[in-house]
PDB file of N, CA and C in Angstrom:
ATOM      1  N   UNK A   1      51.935  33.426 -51.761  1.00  0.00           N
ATOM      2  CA  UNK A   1      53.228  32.889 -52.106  1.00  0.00           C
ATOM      3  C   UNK A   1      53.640  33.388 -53.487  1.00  0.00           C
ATOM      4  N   UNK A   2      52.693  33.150 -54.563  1.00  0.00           N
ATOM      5  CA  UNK A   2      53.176  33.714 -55.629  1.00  0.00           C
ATOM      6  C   UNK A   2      54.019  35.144 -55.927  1.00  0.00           C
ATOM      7  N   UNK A   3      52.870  36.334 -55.249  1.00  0.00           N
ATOM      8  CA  UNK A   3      53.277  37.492 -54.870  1.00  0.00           C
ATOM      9  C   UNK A   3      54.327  37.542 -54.414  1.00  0.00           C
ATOM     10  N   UNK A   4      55.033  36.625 -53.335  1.00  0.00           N
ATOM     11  CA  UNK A   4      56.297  36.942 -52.835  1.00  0.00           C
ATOM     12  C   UNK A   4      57.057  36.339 -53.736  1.00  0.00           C
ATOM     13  N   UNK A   5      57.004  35.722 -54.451  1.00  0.00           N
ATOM     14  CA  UNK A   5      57.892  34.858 -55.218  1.00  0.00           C
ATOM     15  C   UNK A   5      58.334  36.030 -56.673  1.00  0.00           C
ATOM     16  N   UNK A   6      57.086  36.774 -57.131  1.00  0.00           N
ATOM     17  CA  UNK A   6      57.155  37.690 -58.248  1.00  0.00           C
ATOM     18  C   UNK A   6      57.999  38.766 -57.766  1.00  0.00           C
ATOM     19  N   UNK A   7      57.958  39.057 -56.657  1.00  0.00           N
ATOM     20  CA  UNK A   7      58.755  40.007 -55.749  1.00  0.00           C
ATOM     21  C   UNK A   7      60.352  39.716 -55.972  1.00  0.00           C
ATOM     22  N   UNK A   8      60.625  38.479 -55.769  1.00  0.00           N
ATOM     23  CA  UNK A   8      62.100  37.883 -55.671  1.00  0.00           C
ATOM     24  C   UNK A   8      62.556  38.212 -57.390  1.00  0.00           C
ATOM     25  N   UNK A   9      61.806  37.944 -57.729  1.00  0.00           N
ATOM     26  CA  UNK A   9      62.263  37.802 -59.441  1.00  0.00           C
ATOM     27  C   UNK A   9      62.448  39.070 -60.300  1.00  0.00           C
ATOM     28  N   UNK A  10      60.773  39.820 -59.721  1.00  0.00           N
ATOM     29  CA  UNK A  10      61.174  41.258 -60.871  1.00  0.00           C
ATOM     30  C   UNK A  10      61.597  42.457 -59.928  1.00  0.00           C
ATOM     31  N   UNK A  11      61.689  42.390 -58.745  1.00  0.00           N
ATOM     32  CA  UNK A  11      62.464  43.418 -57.595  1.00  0.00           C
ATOM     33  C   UNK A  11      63.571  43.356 -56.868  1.00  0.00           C
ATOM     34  N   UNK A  12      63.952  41.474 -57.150  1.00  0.00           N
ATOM     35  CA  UNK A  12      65.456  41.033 -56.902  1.00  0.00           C
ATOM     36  C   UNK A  12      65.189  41.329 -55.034  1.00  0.00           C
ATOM     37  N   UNK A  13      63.711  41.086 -54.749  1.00  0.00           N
ATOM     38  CA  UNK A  13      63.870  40.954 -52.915  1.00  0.00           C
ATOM     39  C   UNK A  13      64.191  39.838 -52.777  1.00  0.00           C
ATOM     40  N   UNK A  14      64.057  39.864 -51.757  1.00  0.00           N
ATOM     41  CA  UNK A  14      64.779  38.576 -50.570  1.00  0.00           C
ATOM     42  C   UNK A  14      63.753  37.279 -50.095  1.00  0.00           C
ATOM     43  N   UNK A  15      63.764  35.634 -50.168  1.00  0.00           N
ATOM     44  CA  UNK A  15      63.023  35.026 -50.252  1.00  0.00           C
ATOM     45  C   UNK A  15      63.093  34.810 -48.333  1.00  0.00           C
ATOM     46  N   UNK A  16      62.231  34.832 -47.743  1.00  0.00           N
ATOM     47  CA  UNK A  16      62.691  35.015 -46.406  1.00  0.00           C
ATOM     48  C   UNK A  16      62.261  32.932 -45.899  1.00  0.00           C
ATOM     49  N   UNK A  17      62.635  33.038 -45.375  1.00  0.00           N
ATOM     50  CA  UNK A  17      62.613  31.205 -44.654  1.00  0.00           C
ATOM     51  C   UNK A  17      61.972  30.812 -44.647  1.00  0.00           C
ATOM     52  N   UNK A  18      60.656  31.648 -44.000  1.00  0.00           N
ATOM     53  CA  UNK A  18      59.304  31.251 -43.452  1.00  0.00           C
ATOM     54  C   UNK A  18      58.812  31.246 -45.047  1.00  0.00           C
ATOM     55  N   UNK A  19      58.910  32.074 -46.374  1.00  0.00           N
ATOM     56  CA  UNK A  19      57.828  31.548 -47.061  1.00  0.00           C
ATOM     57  C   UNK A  19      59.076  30.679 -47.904  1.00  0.00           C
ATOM     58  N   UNK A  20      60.218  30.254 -47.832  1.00  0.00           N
ATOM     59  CA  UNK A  20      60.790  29.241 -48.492  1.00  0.00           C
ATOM     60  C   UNK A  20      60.463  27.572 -47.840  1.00  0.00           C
ATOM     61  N   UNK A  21      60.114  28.186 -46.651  1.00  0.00           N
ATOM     62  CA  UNK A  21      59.219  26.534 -45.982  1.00  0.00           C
ATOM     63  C   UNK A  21      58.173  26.474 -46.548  1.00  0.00           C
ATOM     64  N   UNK A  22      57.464  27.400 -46.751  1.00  0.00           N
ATOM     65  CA  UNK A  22      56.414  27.239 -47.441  1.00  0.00           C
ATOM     66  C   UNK A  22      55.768  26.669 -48.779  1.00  0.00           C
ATOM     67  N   UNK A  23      56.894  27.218 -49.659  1.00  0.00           N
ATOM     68  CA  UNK A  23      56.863  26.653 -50.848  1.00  0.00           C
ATOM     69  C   UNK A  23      57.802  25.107 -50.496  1.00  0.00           C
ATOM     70  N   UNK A  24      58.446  25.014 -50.195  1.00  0.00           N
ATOM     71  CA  UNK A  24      59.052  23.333 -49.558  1.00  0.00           C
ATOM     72  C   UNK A  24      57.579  22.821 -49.043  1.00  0.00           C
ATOM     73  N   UNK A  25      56.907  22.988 -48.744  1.00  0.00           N
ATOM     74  CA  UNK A  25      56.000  22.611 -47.986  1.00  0.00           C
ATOM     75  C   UNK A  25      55.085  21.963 -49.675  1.00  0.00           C
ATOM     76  N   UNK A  26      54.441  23.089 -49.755  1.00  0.00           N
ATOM     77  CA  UNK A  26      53.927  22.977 -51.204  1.00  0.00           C
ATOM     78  C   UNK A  26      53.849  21.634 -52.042  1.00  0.00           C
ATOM     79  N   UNK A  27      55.259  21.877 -52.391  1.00  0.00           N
ATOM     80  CA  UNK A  27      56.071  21.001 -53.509  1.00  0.00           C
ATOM     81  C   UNK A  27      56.007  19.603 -52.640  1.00  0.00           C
ATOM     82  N   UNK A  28      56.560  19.774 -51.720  1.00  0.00           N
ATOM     83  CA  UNK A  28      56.313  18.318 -50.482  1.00  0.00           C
ATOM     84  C   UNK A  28      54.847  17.577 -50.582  1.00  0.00           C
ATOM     85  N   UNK A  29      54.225  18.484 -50.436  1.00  0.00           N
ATOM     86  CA  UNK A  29      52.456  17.965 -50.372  1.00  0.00           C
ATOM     87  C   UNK A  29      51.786  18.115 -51.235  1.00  0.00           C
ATOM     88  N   UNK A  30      52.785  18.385 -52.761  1.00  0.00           N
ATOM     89  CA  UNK A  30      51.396  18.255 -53.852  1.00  0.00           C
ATOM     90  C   UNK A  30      51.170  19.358 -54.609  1.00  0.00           C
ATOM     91  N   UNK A  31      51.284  20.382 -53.664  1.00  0.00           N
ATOM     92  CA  UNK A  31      49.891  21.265 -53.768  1.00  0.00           C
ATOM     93  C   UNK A  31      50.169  22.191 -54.993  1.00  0.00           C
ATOM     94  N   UNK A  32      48.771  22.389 -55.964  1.00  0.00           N
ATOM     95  CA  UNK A  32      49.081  22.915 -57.181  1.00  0.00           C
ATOM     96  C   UNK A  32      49.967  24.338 -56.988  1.00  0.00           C
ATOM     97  N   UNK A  33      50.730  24.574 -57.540  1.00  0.00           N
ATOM     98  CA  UNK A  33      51.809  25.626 -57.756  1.00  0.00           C
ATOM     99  C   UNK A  33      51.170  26.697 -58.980  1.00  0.00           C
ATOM    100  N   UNK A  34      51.940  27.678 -58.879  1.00  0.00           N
ATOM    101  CA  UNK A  34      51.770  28.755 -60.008  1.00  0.00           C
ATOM    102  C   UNK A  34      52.508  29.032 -60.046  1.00  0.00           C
ATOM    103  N   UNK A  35      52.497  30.050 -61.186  1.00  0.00           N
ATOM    104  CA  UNK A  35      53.727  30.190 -62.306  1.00  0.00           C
ATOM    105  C   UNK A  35      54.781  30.246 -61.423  1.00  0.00           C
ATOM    106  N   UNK A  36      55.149  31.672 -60.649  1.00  0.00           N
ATOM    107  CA  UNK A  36      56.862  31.499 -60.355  1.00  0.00           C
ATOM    108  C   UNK A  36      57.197  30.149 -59.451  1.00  0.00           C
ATOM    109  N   UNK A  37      55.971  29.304 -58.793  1.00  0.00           N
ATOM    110  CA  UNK A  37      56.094  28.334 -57.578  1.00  0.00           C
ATOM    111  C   UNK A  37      56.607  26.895 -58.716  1.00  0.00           C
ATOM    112  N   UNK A  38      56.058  27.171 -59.890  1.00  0.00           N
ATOM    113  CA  UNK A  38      55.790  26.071 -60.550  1.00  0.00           C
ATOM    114  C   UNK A  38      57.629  26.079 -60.948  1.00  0.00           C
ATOM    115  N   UNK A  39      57.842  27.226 -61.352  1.00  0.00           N
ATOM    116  CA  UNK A  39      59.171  27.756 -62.446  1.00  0.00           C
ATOM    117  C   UNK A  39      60.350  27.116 -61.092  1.00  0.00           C
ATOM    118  N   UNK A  40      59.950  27.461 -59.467  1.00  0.00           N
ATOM    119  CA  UNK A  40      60.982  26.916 -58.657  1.00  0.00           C
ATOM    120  C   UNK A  40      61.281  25.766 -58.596  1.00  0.00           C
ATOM    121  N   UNK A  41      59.826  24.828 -58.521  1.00  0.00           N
ATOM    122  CA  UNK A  41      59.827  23.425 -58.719  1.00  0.00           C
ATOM    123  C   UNK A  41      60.756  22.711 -59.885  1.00  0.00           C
ATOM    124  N   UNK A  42      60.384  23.078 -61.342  1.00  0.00           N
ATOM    125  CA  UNK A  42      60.887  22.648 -62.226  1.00  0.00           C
ATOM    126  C   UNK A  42      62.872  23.098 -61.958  1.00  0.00           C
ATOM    127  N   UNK A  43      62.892  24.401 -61.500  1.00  0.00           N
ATOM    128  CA  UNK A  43      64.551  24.612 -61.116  1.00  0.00           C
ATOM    129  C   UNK A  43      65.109  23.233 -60.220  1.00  0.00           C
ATOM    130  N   UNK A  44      64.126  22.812 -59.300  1.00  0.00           N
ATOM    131  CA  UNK A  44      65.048  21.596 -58.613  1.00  0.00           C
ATOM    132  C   UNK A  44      64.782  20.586 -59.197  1.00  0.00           C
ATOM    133  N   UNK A  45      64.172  20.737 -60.450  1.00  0.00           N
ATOM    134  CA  UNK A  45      63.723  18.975 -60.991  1.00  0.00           C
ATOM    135  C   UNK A  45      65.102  19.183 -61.259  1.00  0.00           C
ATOM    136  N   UNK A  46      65.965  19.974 -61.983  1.00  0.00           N
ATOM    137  CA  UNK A  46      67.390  19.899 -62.857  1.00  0.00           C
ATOM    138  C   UNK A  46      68.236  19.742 -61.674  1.00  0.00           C
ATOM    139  N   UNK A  47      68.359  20.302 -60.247  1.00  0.00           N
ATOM    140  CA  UNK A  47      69.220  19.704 -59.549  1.00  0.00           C
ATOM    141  C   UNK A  47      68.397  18.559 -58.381  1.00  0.00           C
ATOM    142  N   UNK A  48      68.698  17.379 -59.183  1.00  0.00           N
ATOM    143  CA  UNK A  48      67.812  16.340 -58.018  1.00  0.00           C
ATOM    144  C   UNK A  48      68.066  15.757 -56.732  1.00  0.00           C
ATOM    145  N   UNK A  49      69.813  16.102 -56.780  1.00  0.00           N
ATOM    146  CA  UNK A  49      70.676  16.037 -55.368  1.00  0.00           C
ATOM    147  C   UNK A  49      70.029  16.821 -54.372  1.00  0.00           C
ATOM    148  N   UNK A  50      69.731  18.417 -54.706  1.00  0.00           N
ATOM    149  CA  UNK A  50      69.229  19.782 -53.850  1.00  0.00           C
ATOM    150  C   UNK A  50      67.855  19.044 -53.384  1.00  0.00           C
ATOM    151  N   UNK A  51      66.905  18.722 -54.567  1.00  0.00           N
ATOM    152  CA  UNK A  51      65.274  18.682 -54.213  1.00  0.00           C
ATOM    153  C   UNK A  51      65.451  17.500 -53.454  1.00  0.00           C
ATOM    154  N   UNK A  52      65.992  16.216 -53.649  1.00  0.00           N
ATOM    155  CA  UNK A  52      66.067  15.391 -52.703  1.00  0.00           C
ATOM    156  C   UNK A  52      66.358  15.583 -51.409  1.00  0.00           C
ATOM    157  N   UNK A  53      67.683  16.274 -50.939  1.00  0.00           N
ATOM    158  CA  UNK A  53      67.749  17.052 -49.692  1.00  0.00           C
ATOM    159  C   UNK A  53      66.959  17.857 -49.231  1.00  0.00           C
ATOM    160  N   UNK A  54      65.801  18.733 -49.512  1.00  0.00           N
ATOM    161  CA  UNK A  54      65.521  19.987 -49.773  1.00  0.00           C
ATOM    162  C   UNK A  54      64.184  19.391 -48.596  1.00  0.00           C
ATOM    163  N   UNK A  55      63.363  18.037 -49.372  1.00  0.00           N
ATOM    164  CA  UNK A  55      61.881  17.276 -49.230  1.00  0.00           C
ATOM    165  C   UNK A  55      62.775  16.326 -48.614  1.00  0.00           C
ATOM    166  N   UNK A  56      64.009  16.453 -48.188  1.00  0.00           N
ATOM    167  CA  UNK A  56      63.794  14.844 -47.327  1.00  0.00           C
ATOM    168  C   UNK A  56      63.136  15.086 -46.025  1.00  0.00           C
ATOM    169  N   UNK A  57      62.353  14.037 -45.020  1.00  0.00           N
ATOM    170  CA  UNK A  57      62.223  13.852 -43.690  1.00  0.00           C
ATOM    171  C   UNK A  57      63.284  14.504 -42.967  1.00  0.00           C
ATOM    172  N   UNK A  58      64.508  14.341 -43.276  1.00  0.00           N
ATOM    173  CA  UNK A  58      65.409  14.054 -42.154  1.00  0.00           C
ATOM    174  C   UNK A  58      65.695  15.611 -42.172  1.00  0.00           C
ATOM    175  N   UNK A  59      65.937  16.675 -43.548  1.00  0.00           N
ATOM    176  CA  UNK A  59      65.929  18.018 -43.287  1.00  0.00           C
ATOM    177  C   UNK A  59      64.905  19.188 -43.014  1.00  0.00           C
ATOM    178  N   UNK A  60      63.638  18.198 -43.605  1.00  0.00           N
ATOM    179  CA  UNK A  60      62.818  19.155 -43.734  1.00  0.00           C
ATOM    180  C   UNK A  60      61.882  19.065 -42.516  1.00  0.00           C
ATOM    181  N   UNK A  61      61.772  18.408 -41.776  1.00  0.00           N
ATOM    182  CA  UNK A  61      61.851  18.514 -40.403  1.00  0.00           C
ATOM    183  C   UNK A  61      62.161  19.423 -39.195  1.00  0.00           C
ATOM    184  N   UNK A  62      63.510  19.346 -39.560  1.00  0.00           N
ATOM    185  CA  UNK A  62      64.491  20.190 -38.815  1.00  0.00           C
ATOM    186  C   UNK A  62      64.473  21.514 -39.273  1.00  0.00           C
ATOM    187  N   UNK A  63      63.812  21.357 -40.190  1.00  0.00           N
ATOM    188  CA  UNK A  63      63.904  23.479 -41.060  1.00  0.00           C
ATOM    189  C   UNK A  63      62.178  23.857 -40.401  1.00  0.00           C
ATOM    190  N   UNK A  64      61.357  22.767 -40.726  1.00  0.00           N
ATOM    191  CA  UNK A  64      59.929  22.856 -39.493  1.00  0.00           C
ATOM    192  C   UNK A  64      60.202  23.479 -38.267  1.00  0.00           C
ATOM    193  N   UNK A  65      60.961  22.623 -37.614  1.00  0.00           N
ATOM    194  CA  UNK A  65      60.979  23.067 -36.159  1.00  0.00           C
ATOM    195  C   UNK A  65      61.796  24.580 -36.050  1.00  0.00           C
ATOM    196  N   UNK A  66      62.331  24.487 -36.873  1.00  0.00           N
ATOM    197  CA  UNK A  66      63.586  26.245 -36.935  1.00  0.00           C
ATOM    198  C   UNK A  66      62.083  27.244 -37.289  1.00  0.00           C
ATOM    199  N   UNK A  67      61.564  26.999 -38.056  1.00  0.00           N
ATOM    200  CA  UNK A  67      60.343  27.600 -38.310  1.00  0.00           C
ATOM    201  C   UNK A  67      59.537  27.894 -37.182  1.00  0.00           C
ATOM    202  N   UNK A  68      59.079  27.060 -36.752  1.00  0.00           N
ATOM    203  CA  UNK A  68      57.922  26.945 -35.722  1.00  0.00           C
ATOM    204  C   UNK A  68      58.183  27.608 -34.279  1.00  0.00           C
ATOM    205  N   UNK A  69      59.714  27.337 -34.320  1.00  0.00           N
ATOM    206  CA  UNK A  69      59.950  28.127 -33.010  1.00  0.00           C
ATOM    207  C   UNK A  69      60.313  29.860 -33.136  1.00  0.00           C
ATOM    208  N   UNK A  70      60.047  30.202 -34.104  1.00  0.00           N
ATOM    209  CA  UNK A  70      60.065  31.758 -34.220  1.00  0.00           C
ATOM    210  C   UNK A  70      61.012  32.699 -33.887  1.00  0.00           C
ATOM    211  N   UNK A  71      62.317  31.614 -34.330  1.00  0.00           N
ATOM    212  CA  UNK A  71      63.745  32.331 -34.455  1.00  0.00           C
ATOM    213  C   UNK A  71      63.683  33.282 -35.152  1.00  0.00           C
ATOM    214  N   UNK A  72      63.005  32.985 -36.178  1.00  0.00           N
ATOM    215  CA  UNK A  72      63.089  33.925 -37.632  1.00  0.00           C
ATOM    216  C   UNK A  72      62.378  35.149 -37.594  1.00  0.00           C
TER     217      UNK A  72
END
């Protein structure tokens, strides 16, 4: 995750779904972060409307199942 995340930042790629669930996932369950994972986290502490939507049940659910079924 990190790797893809350093990717987004100093190569300006593209954060693709599957590892933006991922890091949602992360941040959802805890799980210790690094630097750029940590730097995303702290970006939604400042918008708490987004991170609240972002980790709720009711969306993050529904971005699971978009996941899982291998639209992407």
């Amino acid at each position: 995750m990190e790797k893809s995340l350093h990717s987004v930042v100093t190569k300006k790629f593209i954060l693709s779904l599957g590892r933006l669930f991922g890091l949602l996932r992360m941040i959802r369950n805890g799980e210790k972060l690094h630097d750029f994972g940590r730097t995303f986290s702290e970006y939604l502490d400042k918008y708490p409307d987004i991170r609240t939507m972002l980790l709720s049940d009711r969306f993050f659910l529904l971005f699971e199942k978009i996941i899982e079924s291998d639209v992407f």
